[in-house]
Protein backbone atom coordinates (compact mmCIF):
# COMPACT_ATOMS: atom_id res chain seq x y z
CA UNK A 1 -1.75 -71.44 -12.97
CA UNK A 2 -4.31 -74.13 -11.77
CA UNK A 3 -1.83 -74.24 -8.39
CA UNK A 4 -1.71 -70.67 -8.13
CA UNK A 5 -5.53 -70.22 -8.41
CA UNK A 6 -6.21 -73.54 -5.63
CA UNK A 7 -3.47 -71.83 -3.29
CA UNK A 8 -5.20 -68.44 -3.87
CA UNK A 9 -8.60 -70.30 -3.04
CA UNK A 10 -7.75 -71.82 0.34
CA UNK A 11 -6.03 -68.82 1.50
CA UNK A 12 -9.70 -66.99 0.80
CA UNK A 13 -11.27 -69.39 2.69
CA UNK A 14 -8.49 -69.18 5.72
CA UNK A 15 -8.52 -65.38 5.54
CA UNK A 16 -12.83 -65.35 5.87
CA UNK A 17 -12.61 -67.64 8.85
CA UNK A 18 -10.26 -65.31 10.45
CA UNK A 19 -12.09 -62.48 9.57
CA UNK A 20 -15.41 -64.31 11.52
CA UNK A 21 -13.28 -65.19 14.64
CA UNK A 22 -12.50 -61.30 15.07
CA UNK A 23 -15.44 -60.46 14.65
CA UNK A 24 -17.06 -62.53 17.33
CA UNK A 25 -14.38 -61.88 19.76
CA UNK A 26 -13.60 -65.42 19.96
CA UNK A 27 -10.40 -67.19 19.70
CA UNK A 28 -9.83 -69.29 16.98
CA UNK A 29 -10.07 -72.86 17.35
CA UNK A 30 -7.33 -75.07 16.75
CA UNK A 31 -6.06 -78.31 17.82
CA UNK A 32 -2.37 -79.21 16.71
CA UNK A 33 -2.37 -82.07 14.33
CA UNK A 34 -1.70 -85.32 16.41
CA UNK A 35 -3.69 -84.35 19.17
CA UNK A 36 -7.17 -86.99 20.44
CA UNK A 37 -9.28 -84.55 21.15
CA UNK A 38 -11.20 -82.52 18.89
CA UNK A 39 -13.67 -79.94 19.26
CA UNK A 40 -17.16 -79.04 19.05
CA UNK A 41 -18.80 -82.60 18.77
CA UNK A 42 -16.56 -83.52 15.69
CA UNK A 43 -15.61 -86.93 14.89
CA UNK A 44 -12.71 -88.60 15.21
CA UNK A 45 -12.77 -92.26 13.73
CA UNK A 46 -9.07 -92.87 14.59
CA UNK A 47 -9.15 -92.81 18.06
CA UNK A 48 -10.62 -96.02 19.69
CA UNK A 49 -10.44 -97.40 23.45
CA UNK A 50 -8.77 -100.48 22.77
CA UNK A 51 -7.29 -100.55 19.42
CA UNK A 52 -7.71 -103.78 17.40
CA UNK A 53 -4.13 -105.03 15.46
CA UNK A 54 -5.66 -106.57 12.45
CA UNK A 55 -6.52 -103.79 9.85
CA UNK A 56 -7.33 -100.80 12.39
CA UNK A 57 -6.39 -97.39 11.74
CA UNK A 58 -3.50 -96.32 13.78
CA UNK A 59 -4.89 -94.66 17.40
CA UNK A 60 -3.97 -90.83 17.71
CA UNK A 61 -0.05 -90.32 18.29
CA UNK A 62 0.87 -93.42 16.00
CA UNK A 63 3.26 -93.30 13.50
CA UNK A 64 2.00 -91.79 10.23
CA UNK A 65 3.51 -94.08 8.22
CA UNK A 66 1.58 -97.04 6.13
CA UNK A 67 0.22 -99.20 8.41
CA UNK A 68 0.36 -103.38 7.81
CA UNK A 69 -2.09 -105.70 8.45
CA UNK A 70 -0.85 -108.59 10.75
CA UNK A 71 -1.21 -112.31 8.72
CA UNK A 72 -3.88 -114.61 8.95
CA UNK A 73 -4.83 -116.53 12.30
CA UNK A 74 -2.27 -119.19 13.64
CA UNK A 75 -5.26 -121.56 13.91
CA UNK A 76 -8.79 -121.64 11.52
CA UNK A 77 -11.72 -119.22 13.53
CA UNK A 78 -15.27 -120.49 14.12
CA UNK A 79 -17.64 -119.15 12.38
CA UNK A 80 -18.62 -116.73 15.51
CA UNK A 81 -15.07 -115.41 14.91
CA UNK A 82 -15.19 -114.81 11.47
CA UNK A 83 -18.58 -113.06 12.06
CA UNK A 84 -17.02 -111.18 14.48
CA UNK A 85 -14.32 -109.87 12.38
CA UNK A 86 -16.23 -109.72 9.51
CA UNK A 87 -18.43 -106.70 11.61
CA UNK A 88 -15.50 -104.90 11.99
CA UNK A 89 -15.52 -104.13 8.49
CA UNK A 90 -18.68 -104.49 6.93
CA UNK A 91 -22.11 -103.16 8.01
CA UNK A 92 -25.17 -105.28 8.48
CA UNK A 93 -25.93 -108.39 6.81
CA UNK A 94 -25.99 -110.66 9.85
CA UNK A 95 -27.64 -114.04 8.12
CA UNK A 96 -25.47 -113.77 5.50
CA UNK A 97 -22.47 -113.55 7.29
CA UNK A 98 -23.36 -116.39 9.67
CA UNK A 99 -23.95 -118.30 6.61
CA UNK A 100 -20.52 -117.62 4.42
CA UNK A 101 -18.76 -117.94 7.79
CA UNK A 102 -19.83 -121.36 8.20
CA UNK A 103 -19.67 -122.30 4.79
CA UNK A 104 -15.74 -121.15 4.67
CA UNK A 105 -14.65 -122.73 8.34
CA UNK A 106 -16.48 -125.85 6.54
CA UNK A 107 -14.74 -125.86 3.45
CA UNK A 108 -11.27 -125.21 5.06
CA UNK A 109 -11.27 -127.85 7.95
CA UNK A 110 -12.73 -130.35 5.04
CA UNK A 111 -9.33 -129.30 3.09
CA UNK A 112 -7.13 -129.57 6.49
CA UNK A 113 -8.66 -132.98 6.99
CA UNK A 114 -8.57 -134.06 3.29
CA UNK A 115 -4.24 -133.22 3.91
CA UNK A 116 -4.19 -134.96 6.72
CA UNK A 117 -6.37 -138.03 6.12
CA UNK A 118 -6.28 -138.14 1.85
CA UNK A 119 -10.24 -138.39 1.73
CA UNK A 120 -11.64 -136.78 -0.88
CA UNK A 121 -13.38 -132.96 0.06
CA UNK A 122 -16.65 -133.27 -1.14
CA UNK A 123 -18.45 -130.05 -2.76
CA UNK A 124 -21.15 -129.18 0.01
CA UNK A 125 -20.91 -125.93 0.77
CA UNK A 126 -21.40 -123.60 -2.42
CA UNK A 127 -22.66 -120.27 -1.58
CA UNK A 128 -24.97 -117.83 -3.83
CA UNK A 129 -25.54 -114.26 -2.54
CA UNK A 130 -28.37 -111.68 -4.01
CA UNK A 131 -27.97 -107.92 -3.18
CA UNK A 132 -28.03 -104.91 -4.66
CA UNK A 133 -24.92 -103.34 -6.59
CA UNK A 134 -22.87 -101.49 -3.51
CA UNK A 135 -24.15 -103.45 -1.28
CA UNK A 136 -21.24 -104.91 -0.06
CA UNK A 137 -20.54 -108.78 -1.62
CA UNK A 138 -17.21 -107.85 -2.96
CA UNK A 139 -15.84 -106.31 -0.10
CA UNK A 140 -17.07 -108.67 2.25
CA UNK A 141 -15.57 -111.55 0.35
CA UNK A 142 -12.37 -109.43 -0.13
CA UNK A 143 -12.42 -108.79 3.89
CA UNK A 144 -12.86 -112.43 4.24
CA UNK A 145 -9.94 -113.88 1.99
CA UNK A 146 -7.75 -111.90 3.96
CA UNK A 147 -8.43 -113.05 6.81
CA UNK A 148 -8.18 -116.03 6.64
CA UNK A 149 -5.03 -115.74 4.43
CA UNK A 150 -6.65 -118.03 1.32
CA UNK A 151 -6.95 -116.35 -2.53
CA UNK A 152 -10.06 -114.77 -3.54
CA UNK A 153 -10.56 -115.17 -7.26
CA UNK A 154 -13.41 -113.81 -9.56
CA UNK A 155 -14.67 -114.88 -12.33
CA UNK A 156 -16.58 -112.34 -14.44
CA UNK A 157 -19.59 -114.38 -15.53
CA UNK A 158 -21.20 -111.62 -18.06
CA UNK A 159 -18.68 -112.82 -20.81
CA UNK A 160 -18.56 -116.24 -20.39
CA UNK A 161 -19.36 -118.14 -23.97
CA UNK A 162 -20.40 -121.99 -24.43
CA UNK A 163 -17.60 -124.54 -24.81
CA UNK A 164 -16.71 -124.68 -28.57
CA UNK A 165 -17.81 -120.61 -29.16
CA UNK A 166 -15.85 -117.96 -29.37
CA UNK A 167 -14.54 -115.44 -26.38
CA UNK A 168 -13.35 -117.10 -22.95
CA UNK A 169 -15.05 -120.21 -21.78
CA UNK A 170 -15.09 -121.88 -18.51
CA UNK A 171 -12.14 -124.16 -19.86
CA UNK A 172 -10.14 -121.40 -20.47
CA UNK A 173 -11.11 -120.44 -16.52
CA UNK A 174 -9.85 -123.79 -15.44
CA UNK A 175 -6.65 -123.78 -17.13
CA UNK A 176 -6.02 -120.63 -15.14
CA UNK A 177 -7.14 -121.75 -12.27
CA UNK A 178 -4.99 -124.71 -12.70
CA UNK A 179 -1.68 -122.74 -13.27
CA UNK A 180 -2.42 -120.31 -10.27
CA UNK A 181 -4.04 -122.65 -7.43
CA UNK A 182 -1.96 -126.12 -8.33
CA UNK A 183 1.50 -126.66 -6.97
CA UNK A 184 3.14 -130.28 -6.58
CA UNK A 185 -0.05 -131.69 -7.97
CA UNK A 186 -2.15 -130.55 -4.23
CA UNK A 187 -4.85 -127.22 -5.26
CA UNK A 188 -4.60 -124.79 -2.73
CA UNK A 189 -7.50 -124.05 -1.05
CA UNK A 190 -9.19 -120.68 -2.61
CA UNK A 191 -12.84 -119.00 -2.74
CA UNK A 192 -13.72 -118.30 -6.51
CA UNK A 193 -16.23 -115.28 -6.61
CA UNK A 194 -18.60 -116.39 -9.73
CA UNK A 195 -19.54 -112.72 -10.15
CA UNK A 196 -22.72 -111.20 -11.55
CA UNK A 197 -23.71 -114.93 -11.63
CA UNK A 198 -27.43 -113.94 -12.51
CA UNK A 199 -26.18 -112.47 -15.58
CA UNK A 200 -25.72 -116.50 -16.75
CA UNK A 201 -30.08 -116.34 -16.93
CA UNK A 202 -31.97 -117.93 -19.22
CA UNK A 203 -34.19 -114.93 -19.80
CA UNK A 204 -36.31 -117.18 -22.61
CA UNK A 205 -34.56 -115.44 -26.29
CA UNK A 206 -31.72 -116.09 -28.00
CA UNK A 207 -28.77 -115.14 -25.78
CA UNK A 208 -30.70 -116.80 -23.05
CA UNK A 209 -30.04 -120.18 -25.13
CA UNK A 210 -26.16 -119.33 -24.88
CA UNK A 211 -26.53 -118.60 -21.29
CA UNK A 212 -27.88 -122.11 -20.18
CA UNK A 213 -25.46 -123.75 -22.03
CA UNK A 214 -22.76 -122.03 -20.13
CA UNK A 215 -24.28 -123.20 -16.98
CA UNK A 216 -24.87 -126.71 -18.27
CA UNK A 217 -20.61 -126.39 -18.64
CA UNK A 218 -20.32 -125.32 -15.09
CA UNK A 219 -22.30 -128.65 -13.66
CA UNK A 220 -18.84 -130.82 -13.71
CA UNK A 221 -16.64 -128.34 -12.26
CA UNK A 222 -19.23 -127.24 -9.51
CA UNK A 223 -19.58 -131.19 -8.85
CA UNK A 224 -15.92 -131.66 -7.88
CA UNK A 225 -14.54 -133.49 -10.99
CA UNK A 226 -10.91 -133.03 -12.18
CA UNK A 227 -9.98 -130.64 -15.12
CA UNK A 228 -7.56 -128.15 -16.42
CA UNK A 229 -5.37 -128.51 -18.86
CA UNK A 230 -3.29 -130.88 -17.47
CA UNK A 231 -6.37 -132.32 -15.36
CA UNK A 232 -4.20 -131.66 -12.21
CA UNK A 233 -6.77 -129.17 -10.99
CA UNK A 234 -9.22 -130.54 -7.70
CA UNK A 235 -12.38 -128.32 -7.88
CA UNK A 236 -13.76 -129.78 -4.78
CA UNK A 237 -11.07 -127.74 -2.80
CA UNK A 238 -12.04 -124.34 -4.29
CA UNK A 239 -15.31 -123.00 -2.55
CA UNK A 240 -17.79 -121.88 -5.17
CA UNK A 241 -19.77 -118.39 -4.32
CA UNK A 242 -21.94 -116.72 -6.51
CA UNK A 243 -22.48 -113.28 -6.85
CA UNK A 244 -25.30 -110.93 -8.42
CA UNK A 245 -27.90 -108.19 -7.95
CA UNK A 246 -30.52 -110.02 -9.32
CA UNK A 247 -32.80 -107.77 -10.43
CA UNK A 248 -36.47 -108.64 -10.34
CA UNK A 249 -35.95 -111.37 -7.76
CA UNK A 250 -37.92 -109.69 -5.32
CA UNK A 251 -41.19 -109.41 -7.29
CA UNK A 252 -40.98 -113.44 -7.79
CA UNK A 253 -40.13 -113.89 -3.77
CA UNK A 254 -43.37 -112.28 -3.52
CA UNK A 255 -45.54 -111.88 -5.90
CA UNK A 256 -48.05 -108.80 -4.32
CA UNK A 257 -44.68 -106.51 -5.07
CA UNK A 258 -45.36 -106.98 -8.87
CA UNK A 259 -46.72 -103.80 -10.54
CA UNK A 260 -50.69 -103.65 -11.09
CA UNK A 261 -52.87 -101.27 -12.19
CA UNK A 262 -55.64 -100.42 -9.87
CA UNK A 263 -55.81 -98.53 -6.20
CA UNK A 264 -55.52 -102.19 -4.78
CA UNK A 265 -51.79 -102.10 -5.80
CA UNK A 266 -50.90 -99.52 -3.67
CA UNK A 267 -51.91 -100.79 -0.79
CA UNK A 268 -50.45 -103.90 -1.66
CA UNK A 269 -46.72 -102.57 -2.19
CA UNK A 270 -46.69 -101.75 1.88
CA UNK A 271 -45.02 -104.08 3.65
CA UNK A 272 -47.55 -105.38 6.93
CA UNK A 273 -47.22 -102.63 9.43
CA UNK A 274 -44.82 -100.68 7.47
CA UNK A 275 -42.06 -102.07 7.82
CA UNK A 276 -39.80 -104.07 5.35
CA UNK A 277 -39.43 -107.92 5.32
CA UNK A 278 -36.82 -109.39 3.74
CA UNK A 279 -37.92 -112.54 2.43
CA UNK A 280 -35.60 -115.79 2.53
CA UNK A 281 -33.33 -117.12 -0.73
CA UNK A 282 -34.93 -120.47 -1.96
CA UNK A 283 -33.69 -122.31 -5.10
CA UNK A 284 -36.89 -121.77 -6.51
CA UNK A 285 -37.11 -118.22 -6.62
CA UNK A 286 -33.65 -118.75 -8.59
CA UNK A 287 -35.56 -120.96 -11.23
CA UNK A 288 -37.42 -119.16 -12.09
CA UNK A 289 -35.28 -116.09 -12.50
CA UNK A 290 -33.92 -118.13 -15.36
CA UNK A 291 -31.34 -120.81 -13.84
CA UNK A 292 -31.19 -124.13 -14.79
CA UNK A 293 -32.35 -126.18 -11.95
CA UNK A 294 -29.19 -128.31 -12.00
CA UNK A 295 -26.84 -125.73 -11.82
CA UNK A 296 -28.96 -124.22 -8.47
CA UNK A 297 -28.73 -127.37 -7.61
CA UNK A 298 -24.98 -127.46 -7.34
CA UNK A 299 -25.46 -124.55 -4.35
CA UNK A 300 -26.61 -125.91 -1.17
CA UNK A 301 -26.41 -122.33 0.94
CA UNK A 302 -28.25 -119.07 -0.33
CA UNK A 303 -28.52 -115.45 1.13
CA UNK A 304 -29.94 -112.47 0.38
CA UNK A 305 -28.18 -109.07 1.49
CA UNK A 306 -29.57 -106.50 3.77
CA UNK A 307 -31.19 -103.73 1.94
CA UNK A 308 -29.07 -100.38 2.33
CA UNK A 309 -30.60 -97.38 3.92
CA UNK A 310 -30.05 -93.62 5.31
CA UNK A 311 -28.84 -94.99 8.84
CA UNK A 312 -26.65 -98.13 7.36
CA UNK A 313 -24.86 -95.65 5.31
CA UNK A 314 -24.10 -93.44 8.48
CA UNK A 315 -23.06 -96.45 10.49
CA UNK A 316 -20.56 -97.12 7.50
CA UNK A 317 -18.83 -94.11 7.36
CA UNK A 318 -17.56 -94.48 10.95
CA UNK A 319 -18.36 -97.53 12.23
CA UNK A 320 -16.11 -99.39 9.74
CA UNK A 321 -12.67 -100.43 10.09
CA UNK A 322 -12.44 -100.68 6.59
CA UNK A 323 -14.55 -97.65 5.52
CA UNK A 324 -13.28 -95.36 2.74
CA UNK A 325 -14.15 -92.11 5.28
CA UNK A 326 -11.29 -93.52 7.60
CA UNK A 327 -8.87 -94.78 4.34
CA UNK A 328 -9.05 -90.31 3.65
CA UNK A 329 -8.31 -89.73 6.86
CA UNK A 330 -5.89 -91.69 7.27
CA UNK A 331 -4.29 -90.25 4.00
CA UNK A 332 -4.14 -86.77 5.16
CA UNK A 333 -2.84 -87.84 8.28
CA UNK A 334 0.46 -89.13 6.56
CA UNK A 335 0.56 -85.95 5.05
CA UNK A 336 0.79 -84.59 8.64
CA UNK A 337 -2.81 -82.66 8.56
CA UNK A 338 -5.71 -83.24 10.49
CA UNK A 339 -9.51 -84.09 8.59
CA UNK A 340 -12.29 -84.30 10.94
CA UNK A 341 -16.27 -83.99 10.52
CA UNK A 342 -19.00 -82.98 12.49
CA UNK A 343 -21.94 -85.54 13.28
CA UNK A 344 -24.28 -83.21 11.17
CA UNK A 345 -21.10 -83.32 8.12
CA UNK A 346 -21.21 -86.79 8.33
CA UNK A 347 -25.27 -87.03 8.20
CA UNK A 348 -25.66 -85.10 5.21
CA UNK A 349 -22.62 -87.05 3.70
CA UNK A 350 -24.81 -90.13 4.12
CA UNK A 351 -28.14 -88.52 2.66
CA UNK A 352 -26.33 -87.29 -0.47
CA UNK A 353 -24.61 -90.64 -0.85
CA UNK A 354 -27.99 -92.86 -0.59
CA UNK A 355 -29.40 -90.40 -3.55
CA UNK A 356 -26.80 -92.10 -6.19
CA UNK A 357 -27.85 -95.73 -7.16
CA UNK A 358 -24.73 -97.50 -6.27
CA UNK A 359 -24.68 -98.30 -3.05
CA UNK A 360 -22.20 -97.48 -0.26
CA UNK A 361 -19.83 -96.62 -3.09
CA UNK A 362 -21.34 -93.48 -3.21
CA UNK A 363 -19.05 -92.30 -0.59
CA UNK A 364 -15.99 -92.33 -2.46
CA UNK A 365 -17.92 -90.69 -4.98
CA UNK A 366 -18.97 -87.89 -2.50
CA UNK A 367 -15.65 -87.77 -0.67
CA UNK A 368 -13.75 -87.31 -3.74
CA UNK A 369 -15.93 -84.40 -4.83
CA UNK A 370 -15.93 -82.59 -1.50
CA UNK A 371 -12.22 -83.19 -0.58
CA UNK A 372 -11.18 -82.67 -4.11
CA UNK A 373 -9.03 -79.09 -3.73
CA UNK A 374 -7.56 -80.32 -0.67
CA UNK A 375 -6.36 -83.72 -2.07
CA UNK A 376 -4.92 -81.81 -4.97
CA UNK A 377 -2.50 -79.32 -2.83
CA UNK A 378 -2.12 -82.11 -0.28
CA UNK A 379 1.43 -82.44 0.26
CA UNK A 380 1.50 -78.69 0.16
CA UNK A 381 -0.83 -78.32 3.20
CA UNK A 382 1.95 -78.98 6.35
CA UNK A 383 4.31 -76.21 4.58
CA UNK A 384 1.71 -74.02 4.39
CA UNK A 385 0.75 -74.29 8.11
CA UNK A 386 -2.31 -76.22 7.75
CA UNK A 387 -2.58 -78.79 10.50
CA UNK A 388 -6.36 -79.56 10.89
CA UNK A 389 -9.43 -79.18 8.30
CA UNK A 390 -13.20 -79.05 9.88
CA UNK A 391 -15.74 -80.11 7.82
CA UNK A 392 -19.16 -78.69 9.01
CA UNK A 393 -22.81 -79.25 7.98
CA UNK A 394 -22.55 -76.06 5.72
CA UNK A 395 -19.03 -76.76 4.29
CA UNK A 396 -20.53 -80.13 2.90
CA UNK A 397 -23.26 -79.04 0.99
CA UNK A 398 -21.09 -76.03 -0.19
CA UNK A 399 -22.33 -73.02 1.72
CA UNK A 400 -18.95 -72.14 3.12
CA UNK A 401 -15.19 -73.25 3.46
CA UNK A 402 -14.43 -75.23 5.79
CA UNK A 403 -12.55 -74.58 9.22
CA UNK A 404 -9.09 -74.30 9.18
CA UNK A 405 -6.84 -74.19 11.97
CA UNK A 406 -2.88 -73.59 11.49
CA UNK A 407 0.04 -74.34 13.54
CA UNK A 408 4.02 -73.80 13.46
CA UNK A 409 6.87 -75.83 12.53
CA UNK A 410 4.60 -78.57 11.30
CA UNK A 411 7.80 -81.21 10.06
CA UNK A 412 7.41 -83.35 6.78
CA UNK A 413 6.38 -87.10 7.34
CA UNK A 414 10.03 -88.69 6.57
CA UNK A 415 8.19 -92.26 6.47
CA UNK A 416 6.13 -90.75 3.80
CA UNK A 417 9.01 -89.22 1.99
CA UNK A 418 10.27 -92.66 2.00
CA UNK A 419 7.47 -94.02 0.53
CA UNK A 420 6.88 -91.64 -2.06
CA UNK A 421 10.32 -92.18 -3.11
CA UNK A 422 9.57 -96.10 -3.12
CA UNK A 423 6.58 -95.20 -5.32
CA UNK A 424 8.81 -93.49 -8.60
CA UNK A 425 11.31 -96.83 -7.88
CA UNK A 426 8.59 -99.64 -8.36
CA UNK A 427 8.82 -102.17 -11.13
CA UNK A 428 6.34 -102.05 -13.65
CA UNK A 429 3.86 -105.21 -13.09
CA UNK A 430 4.09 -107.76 -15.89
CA UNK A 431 1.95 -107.71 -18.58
CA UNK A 432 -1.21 -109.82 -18.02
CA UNK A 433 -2.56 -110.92 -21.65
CA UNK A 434 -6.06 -112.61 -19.40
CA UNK A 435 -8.71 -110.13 -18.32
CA UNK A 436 -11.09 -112.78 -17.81
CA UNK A 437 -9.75 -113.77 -14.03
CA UNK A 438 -8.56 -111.73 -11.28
CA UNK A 439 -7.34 -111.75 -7.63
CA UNK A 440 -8.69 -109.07 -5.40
């Protein structure tokens, strides 16, 4: 019945856009689906002039089939190359990219020449990163590990307990650690996300006491000192970077942004000539947000994150490689049908999106809801005719359907056939009894 009622819904919307064309005396647009060019200003985020290999969405006329992502570089990037591919994919955030970059082409030569050589790598290049939730840490760090073809681990730091407590301590992380980064006695070189690492604060009560202990147990490890289980695990080869919003850092970076009550506070608030600094990272801002100053201590790089607005969120949608926009695009196109948006579409897209508090991950929230029918009846689309889907200014905020243009003869993806076939055939994964650690 639910089918039914979605089929009977679409074929409204088709028949009232019809309806309009005669009307108007105009013919009805329509592209076939594989085409480059669209129409009436819309966007097209597949089609680029020269078509990177790593992680790009196929260029019109490519095979619809799933696309891989070529393996990591034959020989470590510079830093300016890692920036460079790191743009690709994630908006913004140009110190703190310069500074990861280096800190990771650092840390991996150090390992290279540690192999070659048998020094000792010494811990120098710990990273901490503040920014708001969505603002893009995680996927930066996951954009990064792939790159440069190293594990990205995470450790979830807002149930970590004290050695000798209960629930999972940082020995129970090692031994992990230990059995997934150690083979013939050598750790593998790996960046370990400590995430929502200002959650380990010492906010002055009772959990707060818990909390520095925890980071007190972190000191060794961060330091470069053997442990595990077996004590085969090297630290000093696995690069450190914390994560966290850190909420409240920003009034203790600077103080006139605290709340006061008067008229004077008002004025205060406004950044000098209206526009917004963004102040620098110091360990003593972290301090006093409630870390111990031995565990800051440990970090020798720190970066705040670019704060998200109206025009970043546009810049997203399209402008990267790795954007969730261009992942549901991409998706219909394997189902054979055409999605495209109009600048205005994609404007609005990014004004609804900044009005949820998470971040840029309110455009798979908005997506989802506005592609939601379509998604459903997706594999359905091609045998109904359906080749290309318009989105327009009005059909975003719900005013009307969206455009739909039909062709004949559209074929079923065989690739995808195959790998919807390979889907029902998978293995189940094996059981995990750890939810403390993860890869990306």
């Amino acid at each position: 019945m639910v089918r039914d009622a979605n089929v009977a819904r679409l074929a409204k919307c088709d028949t009232a856009i019809d309806t309009d064309y005669q009307k108007s005396g105009q013919p009805r647009r329509f592209r076939p689906a594989g085409g480059n060019q669209l129409v009436g200003g819309m966007t097209d985020p597949t089609h680029h002039p020269n078509p990177s290999p790593i992680h790009s969405v196929p260029p019109s006329g490519a095979s619809n089939g799933v696309q891989k992502s070529t393996t990591k570089p034959d020989l470590l990037p510079s830093p300016q190359q890692i920036v460079e591919h790191l743009d690709r994919h994630i908006i913004g955030h140009r110190s703190a990219k310069e500074m990861l970059a280096t800190a990771c082409y650092n840390h991996l030569l150090s390992c290279a020449i540690a192999d070659m050589t048998g020094d000792d790598v010494w811990p120098d290049n710990h990273v901490i990163l503040a920014g708001n939730s969505g603002s893009g840490k995680s996927a930066m760090l996951t954009v990064l590990g792939r790159h440069l073809g190293v594990p990205v681990i995470e450790i979830d730091c807002s149930n970590l307990s004290p050695a000798g407590y209960r629930g999972t301590n940082l020995a129970n992380i090692y031994s992990d650690l230990e059995e997934r980064l150690v083979e013939s006695g050598v750790t593998r070189p790996a960046l370990l996300i400590w995430e929502e690492i200002d959650k380990l604060r010492d906010a002055g009560d009772e959990a707060g006491r818990y909390r520095r202990m925890t980071q007190t147990d972190a000191l060794r490890y961060l330091d470069g000192a053997t442990c595990g289980s077996s004590g085969s695990l090297n630290p000093s080869r696995i690069l450190s970077i914390g994560c966290g919003a850190f909420g409240g850092l920003d009034r203790i970076q600077n103080p006139e942004l605290a709340p006061r009550i008067g008229f004077e506070s008002a004025h205060k608030l406004a950044a000098p000539n209206g526009r917004n600094t963004q102040p620098s990272l110091d360990p003593e801002h972290l301090v006093k947000f409630g870390l111990i100053t031995e565990f800051v201590g440990r970090f020798s790089r720190f970066a705040m994150l670019d704060p998200l607005d109206q025009s970043v969120m546009r810049r997203i949608i399209t402008d990267s490689e790795s954007s969730v926009f261009r992942r549901k695009v991409e998706h219909f196109r394997q189902h054979n049908v055409r999605l495209s948006f109009t600048d205005e579409a994609l404007d609005v897209v990014a004004k609804i999106a900044m009005e949820h508090p998470v971040g840029a991950r309110g455009l798979r929230l908005i997506l989802n809801r506005i592609l939601a029918p379509w998604e459903y009846q997706l594999p359905l689309l091609a045998a109904m005719g359906i080749a290309h889907i318009e989105y327009t200014k009005a059909a975003v905020v719900g005013l009307e359907c969206p455009v739909i243009h039909h062709a004949e003869g559209i074929k079923n993806n065989e690739t995808l056939l195959d790998v919807r076939h390979k889907a029902i055939q998978s293995e189940p994964p094996e059981e995990d009894d750890g939810d403390d650690i993860s890869i990306f």
